[in-house]
N, C-alpha and C. Protein backbone atom coordinates (compact mmCIF):
# COMPACT_ATOMS: atom_id res chain seq x y z
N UNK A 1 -4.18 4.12 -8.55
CA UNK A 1 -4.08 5.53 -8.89
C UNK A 1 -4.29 6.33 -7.61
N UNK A 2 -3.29 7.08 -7.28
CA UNK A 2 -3.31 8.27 -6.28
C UNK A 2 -3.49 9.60 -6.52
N UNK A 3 -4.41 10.41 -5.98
CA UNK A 3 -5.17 11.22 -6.71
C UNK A 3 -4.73 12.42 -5.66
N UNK A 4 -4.21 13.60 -5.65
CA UNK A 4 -4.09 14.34 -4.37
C UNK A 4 -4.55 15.70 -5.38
N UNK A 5 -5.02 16.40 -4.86
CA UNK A 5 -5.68 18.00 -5.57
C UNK A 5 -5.44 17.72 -7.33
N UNK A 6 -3.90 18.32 -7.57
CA UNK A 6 -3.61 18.56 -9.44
C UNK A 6 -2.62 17.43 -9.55
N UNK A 7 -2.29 16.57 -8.62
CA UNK A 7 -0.98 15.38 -8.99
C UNK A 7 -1.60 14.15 -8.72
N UNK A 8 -1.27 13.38 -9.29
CA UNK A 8 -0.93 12.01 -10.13
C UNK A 8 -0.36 11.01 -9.77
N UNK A 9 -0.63 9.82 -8.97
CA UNK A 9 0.42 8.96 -9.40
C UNK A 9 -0.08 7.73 -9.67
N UNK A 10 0.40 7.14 -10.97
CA UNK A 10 -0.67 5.16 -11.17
C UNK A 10 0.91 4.23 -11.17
N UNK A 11 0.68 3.82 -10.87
CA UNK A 11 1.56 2.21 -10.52
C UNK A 11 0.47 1.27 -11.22
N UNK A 12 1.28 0.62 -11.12
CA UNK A 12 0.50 -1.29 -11.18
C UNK A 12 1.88 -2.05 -11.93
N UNK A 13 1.54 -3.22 -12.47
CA UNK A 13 2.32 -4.12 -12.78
C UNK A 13 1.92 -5.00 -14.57
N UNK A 14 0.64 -3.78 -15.16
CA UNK A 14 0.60 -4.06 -16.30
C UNK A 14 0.93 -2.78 -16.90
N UNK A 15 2.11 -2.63 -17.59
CA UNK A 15 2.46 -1.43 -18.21
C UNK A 15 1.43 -0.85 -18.95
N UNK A 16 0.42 -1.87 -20.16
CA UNK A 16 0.11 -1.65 -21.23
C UNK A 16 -1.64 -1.10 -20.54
N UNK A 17 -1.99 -1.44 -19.62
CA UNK A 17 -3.32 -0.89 -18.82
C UNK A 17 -2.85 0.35 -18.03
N UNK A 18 -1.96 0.81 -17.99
CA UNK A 18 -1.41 1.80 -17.50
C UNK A 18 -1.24 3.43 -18.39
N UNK A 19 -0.66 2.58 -19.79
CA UNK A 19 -0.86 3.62 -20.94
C UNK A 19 -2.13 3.77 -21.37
N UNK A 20 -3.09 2.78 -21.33
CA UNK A 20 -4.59 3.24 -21.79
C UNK A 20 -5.34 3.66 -20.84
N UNK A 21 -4.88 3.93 -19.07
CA UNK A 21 -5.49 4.84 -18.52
C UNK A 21 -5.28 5.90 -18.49
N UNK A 22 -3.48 6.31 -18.92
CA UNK A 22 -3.29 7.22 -18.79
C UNK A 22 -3.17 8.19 -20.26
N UNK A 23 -3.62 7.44 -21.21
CA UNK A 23 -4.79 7.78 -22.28
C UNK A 23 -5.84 8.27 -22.41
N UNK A 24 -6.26 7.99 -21.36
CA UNK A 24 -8.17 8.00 -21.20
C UNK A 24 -8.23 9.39 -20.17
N UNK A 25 -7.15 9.58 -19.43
CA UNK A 25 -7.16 10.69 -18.76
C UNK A 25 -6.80 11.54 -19.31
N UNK A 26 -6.39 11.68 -20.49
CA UNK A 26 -5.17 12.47 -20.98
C UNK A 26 -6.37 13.38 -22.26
N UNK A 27 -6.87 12.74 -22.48
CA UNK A 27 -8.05 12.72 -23.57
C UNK A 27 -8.84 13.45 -22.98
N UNK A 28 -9.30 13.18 -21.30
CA UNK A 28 -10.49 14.11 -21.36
C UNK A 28 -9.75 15.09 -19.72
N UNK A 29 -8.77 15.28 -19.93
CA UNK A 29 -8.05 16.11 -18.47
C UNK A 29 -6.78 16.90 -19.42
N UNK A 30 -6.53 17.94 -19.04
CA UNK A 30 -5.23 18.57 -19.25
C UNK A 30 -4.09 17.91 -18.08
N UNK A 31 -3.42 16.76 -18.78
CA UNK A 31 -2.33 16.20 -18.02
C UNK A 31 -1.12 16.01 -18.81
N UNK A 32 0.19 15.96 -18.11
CA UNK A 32 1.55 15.87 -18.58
C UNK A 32 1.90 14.68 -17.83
N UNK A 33 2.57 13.86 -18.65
CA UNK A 33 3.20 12.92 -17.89
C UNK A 33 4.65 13.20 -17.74
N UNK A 34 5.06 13.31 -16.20
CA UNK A 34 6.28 13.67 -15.47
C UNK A 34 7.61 12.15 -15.33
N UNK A 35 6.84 11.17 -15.94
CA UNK A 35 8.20 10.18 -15.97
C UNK A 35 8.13 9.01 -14.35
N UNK A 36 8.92 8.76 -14.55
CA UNK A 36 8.95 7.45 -13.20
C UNK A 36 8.89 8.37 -11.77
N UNK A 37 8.43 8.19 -10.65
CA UNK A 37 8.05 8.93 -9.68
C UNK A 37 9.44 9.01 -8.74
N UNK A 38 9.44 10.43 -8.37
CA UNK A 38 10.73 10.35 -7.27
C UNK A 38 10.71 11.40 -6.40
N UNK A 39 9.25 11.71 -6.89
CA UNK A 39 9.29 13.11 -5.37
C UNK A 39 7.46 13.05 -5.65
N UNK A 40 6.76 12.76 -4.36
CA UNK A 40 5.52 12.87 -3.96
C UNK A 40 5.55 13.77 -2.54
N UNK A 41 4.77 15.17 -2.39
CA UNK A 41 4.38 15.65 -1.26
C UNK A 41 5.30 15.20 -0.41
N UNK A 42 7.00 15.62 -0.19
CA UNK A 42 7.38 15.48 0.65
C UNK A 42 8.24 13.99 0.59
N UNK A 43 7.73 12.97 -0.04
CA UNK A 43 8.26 12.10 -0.41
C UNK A 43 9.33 11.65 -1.47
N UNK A 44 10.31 10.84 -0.99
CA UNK A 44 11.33 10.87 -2.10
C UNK A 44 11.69 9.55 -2.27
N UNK A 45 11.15 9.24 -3.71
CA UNK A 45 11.26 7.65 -3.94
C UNK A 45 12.76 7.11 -4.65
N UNK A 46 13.13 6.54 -3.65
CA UNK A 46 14.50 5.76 -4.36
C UNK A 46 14.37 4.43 -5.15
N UNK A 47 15.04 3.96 -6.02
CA UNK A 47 14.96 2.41 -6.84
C UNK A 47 15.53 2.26 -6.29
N UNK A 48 16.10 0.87 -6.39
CA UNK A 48 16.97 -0.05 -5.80
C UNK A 48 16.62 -2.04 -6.49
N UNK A 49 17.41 -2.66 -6.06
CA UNK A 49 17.55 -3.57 -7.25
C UNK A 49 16.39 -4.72 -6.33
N UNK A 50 15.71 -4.32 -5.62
CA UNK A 50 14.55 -4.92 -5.09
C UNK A 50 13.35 -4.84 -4.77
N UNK A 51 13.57 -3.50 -5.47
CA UNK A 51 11.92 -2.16 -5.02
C UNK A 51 11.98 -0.99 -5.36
N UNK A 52 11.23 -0.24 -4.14
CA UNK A 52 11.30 0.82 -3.91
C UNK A 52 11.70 1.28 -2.49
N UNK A 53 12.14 2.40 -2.45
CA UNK A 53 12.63 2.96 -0.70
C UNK A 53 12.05 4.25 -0.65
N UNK A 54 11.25 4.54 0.27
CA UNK A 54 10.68 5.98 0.37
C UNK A 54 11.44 6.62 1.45
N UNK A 55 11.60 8.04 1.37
CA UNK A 55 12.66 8.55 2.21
C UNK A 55 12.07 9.98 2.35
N UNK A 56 12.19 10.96 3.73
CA UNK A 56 11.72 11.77 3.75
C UNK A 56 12.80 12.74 4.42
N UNK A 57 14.17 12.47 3.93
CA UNK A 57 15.23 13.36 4.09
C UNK A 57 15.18 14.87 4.19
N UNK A 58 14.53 15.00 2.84
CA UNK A 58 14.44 16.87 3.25
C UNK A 58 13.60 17.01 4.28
N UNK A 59 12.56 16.44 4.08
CA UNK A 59 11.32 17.29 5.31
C UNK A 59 12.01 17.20 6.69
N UNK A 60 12.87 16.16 7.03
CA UNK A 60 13.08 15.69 8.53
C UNK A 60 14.10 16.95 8.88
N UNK A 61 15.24 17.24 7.45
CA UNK A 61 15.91 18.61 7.86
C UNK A 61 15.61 19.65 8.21
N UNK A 62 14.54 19.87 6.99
CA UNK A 62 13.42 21.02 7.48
C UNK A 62 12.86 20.96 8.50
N UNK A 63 12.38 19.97 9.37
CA UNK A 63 12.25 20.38 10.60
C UNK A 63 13.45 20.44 11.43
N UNK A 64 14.13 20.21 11.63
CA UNK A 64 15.56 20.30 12.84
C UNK A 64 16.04 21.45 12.37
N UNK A 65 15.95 22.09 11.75
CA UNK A 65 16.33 23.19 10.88
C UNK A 65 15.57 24.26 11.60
N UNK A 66 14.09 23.92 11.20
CA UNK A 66 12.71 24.83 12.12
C UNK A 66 13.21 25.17 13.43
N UNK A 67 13.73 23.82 14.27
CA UNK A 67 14.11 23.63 15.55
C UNK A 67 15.03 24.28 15.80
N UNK A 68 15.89 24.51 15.35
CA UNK A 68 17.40 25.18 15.62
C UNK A 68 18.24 23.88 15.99
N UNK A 69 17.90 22.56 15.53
CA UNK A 69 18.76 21.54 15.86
C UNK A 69 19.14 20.57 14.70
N UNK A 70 20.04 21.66 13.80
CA UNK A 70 20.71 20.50 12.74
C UNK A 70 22.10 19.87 13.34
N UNK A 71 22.17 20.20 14.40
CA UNK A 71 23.91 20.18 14.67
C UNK A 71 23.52 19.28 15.68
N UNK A 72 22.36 19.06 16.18
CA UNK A 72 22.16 18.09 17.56
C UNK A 72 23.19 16.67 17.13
N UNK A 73 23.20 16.18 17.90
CA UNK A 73 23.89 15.01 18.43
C UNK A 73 22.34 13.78 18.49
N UNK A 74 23.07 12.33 17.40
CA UNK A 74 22.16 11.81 17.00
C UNK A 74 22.03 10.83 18.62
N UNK A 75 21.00 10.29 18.87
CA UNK A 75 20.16 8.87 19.93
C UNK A 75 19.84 8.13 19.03
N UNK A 76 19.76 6.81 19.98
CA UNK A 76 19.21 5.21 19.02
C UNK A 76 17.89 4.82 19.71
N UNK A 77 17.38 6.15 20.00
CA UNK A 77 15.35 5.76 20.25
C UNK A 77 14.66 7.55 20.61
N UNK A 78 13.87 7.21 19.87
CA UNK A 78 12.87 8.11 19.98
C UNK A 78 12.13 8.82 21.61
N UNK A 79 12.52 7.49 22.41
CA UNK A 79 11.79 8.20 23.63
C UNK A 79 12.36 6.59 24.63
N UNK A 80 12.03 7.52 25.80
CA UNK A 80 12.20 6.34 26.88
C UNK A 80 11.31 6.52 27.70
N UNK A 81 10.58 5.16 28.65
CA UNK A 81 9.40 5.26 29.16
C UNK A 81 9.75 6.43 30.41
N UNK A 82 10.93 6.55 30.52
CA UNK A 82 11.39 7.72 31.69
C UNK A 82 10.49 9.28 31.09
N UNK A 83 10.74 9.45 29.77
CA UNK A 83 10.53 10.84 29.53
C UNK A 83 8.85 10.52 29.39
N UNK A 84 8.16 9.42 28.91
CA UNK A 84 6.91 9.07 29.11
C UNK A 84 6.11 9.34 30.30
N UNK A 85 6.92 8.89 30.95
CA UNK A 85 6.23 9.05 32.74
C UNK A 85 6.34 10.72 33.10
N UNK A 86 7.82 11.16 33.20
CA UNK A 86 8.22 12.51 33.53
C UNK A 86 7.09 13.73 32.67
N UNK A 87 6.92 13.38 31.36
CA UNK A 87 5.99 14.19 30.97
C UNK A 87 4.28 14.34 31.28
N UNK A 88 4.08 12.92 31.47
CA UNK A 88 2.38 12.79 31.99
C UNK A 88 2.52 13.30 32.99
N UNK A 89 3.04 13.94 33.87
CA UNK A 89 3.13 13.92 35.12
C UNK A 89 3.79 15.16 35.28
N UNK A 90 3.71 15.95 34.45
CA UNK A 90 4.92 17.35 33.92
C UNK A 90 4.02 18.50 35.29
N UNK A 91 4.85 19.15 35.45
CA UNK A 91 4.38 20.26 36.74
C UNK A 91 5.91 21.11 35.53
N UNK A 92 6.67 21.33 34.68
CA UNK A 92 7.71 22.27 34.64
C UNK A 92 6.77 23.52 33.92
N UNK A 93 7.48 24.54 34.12
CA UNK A 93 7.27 25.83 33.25
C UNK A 93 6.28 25.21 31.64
N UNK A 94 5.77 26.80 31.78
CA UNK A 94 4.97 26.39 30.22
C UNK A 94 5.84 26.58 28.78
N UNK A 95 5.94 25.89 27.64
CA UNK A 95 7.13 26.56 27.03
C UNK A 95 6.78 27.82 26.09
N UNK A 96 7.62 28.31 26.24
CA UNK A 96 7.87 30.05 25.99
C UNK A 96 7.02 30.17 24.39
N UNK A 97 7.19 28.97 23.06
CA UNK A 97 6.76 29.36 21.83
C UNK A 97 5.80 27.89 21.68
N UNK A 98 4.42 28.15 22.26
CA UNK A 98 3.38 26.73 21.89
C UNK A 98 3.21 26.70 20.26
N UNK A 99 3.05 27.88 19.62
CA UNK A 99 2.94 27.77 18.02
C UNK A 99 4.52 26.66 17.71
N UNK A 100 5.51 27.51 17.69
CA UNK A 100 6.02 26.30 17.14
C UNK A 100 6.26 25.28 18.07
N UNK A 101 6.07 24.47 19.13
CA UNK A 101 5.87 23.14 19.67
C UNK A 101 4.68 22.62 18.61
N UNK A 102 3.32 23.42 18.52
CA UNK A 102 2.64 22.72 17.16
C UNK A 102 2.88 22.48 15.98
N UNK A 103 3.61 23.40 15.27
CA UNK A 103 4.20 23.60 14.44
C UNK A 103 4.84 22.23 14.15
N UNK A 104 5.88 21.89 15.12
CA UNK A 104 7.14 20.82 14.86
C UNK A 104 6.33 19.87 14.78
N UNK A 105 5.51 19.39 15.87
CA UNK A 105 4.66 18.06 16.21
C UNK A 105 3.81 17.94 14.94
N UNK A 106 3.24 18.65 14.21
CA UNK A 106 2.22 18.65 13.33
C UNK A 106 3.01 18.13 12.41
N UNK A 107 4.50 18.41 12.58
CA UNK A 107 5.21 17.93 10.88
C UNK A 107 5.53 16.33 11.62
N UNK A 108 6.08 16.07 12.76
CA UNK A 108 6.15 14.96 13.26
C UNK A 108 5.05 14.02 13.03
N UNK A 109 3.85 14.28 13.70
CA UNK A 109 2.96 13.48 12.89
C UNK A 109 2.62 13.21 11.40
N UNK A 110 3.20 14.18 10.45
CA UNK A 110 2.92 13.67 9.07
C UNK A 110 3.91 12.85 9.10
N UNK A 111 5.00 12.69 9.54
CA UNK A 111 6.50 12.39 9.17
C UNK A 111 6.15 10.45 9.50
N UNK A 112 5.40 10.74 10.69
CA UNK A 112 5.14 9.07 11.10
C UNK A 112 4.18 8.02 10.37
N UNK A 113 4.24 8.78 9.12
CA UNK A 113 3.57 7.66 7.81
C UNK A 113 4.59 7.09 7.21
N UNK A 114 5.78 7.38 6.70
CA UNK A 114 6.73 6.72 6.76
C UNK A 114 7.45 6.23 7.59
N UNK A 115 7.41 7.18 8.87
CA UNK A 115 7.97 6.40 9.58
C UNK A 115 7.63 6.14 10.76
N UNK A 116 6.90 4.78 10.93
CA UNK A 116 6.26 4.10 12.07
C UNK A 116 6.96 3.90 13.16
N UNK A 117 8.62 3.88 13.54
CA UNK A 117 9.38 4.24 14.45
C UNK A 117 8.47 5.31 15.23
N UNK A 118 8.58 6.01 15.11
CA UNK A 118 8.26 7.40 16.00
C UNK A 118 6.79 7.46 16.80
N UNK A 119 5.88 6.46 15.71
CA UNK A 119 4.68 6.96 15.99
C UNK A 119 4.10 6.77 17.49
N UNK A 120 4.70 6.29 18.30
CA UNK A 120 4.17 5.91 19.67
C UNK A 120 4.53 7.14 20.15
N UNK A 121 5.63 7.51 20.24
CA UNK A 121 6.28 8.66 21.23
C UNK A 121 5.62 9.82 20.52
N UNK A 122 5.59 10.51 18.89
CA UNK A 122 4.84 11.47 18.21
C UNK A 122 3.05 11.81 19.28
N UNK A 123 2.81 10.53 19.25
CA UNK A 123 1.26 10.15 19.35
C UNK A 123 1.48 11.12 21.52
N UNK A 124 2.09 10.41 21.93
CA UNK A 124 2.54 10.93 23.45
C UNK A 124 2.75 12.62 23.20
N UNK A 125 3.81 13.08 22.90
CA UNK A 125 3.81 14.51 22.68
C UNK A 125 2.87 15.22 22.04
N UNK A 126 1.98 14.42 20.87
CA UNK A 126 0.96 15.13 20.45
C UNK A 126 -0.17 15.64 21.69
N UNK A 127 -0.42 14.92 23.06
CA UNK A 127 -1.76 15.06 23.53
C UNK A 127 -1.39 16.25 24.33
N UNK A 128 0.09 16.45 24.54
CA UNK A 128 0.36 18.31 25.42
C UNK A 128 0.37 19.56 23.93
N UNK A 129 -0.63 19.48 22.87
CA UNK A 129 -0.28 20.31 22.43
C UNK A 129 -1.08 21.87 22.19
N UNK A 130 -2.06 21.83 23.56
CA UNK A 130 -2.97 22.39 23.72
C UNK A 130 -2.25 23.70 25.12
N UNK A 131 -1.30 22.80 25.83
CA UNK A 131 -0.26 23.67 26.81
C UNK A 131 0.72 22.94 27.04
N UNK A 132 1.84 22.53 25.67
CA UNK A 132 3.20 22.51 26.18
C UNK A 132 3.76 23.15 27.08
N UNK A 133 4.65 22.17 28.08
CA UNK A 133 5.80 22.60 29.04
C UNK A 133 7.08 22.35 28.18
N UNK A 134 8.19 23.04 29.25
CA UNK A 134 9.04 22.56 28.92
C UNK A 134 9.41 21.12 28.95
N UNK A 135 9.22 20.12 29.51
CA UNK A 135 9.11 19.26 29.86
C UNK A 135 8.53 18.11 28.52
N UNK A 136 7.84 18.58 27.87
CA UNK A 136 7.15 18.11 26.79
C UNK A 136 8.23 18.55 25.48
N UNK A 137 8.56 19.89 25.50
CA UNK A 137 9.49 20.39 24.69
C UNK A 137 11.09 19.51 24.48
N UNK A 138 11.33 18.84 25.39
CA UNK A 138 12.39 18.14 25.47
C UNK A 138 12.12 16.95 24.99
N UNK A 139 10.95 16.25 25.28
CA UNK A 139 10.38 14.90 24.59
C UNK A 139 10.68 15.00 23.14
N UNK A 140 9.71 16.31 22.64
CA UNK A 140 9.74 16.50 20.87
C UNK A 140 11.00 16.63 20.74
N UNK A 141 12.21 17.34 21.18
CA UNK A 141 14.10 17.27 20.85
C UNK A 141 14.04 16.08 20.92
N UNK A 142 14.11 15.12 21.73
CA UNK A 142 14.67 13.84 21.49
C UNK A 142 14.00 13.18 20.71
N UNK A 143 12.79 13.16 20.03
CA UNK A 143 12.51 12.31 18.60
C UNK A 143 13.17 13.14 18.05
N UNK A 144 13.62 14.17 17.54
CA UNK A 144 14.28 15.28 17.14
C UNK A 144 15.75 14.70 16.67
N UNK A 145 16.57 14.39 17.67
CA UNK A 145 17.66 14.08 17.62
C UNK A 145 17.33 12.37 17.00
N UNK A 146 16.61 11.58 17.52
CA UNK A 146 16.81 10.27 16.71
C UNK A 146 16.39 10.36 15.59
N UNK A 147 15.56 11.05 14.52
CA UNK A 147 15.39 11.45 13.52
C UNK A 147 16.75 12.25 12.86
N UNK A 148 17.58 13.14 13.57
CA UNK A 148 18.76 13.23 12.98
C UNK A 148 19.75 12.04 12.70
N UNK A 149 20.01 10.75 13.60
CA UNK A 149 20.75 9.68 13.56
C UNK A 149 20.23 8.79 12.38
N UNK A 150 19.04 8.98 12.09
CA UNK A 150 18.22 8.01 11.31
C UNK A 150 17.79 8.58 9.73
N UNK A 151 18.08 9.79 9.64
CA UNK A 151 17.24 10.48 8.65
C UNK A 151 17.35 10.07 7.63
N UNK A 152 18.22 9.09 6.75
CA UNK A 152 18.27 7.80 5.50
C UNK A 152 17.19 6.89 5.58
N UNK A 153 16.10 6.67 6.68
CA UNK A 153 15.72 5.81 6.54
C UNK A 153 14.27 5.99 6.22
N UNK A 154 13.81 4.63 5.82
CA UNK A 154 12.05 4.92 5.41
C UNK A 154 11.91 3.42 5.04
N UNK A 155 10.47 3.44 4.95
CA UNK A 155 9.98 2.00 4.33
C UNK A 155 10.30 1.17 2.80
N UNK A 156 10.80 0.13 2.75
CA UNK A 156 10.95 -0.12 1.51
C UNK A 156 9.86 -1.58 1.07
N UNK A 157 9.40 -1.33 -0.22
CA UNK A 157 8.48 -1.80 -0.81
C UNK A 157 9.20 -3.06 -1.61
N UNK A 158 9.47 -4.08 -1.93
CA UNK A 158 9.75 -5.19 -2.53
C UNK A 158 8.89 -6.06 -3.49
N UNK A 159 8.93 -6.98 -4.30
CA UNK A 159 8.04 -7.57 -4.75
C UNK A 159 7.91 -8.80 -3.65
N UNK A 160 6.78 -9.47 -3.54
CA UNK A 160 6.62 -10.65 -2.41
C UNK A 160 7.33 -11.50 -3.06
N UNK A 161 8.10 -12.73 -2.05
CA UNK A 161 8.11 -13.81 -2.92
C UNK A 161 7.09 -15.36 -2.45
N UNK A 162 6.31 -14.43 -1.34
CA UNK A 162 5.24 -15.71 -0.93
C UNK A 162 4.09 -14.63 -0.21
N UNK A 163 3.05 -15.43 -0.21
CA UNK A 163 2.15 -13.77 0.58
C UNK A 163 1.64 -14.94 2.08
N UNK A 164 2.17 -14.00 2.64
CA UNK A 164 2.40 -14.92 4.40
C UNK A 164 2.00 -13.88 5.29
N UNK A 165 0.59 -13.80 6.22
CA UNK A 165 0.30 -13.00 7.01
C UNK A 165 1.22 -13.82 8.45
N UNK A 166 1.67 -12.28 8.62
CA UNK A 166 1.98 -11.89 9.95
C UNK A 166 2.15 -10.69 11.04
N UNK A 167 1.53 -10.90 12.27
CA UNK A 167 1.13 -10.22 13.44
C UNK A 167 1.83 -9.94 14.17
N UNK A 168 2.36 -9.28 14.86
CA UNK A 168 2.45 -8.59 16.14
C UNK A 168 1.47 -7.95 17.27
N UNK A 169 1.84 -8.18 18.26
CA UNK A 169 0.81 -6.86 19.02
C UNK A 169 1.03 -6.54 20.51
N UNK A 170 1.77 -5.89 21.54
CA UNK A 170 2.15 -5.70 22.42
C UNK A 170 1.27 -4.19 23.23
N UNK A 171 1.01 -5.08 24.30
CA UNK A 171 0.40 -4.20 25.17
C UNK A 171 0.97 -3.34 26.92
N UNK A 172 0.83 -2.45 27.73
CA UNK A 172 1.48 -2.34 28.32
C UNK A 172 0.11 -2.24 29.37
N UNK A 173 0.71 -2.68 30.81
CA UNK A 173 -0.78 -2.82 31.81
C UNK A 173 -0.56 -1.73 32.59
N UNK A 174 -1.35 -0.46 32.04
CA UNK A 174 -2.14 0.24 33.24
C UNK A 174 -0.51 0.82 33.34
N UNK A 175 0.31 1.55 32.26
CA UNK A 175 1.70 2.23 32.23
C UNK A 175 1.78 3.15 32.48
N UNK A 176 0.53 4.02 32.10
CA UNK A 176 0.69 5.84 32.42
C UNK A 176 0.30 5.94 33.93
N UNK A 177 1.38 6.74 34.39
CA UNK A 177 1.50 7.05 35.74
C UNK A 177 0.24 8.37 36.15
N UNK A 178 0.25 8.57 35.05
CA UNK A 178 -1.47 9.92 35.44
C UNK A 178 -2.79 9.37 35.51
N UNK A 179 -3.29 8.45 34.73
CA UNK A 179 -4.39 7.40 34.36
C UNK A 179 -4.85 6.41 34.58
N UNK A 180 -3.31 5.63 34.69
CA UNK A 180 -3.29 4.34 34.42
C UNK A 180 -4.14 3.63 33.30
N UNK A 181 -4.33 4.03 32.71
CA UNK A 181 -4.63 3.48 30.99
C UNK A 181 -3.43 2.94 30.35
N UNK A 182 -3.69 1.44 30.02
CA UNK A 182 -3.27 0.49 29.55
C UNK A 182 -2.75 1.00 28.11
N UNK A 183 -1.88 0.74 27.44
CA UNK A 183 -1.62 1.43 25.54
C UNK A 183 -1.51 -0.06 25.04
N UNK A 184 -2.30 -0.82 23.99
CA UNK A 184 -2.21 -1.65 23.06
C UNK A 184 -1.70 -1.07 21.64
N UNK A 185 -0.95 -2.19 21.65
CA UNK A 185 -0.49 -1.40 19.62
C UNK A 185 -0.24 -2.84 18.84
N UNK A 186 -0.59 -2.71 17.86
CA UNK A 186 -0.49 -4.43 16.76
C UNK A 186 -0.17 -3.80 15.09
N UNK A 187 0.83 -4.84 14.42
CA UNK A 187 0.73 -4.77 13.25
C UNK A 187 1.05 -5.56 12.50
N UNK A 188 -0.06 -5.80 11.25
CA UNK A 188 -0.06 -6.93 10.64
C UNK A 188 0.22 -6.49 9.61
N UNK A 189 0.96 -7.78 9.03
CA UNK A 189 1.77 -7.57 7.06
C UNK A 189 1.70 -8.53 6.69
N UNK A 190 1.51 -8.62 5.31
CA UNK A 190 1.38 -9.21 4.65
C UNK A 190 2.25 -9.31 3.57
């Protein structure tokens, strides 16, 4: 059961414990039941003949939209260690509107719960958001634009057909050209 302020959502895989919770809530809460789930906060749940697919199509428009870049021209990556380096290391102009550079980034970071693509480069543009440059401003366009090439996509949920842990985890030595602080990142599924 997912509980957010006045909304709702219970899953599980016993229908019949499902109706007697949502009995038991119903009994002592003023609640409506809204039917099989297909829009959570931003979220938009698709079926499919193997799961579920979560998709965050509108919000990603709504921001490029915010941006003035629905018409951009889509990329096949979020960032390159070029604009990584070029930005730690930024000396350009300050950019002209820091509210919305926060603005966008703030939706970027919600956006990187579905979608873990982004979250390295999001996480990079997030730490100029105290005095964006231009320089930084161009980083957030180009997740910008690969979020336009990509915007169908999101995580999809399946039933297991074996439960098999597995890891990843890749580190980079001493990469940032301002610091030299090392970035580790790992992820495990199950």
């Amino acid at each position: 059961m997912l509980v957010y302020v006045d909304d709702i959502v219970i899953t599980g895989n016993d229908s019949a414990l499902i109706q007697r919770l949502f009995a038991f809530l119903h009994d002592n809460f003023a609640l409506r039941e809204l039917g099989s789930l297909s829009y959570f906060h931003d979220i938009e749940v698709h079926r499919s003949s193997t799961g579920l697919i979560l998709s965050q199509r509108k919000f990603i428009q709504d921001l490029l939209d915010r941006a003035h870049m629905s018409a951009a021209n889509a990329i096949s990556t979020p960032s390159t260690i070029d604009i990584i380096h070029q930005s730690a290391l930024d000396s350009s102009p300050p950019f002209s509107d820091p509210a919305m550079y926060r603005s966008i980034v703030g939706g970027l970071q919600y956006l990187s719960f579905t979608r873990p693509d982004i979250s390295f480069a999001v996480n990079h543009v997030s730490q100029f958001q105290h005095s964006p440059t231009d320089n930084h401003w161009e980083a957030v366009k180009r997740i910008l634009r690969y979020l336009r090439g990509t915007i169908n996509r999101g995580p999809e949920f399946s039933e297991p057909t074996s439960l098999h842990v597995h890891g990843y985890s890749d580190a980079s030595w001493a990469s940032c050209p301002k610091d030299r602080k090392s970035i580790t990142g790992f992820a495990v599924f199950l």
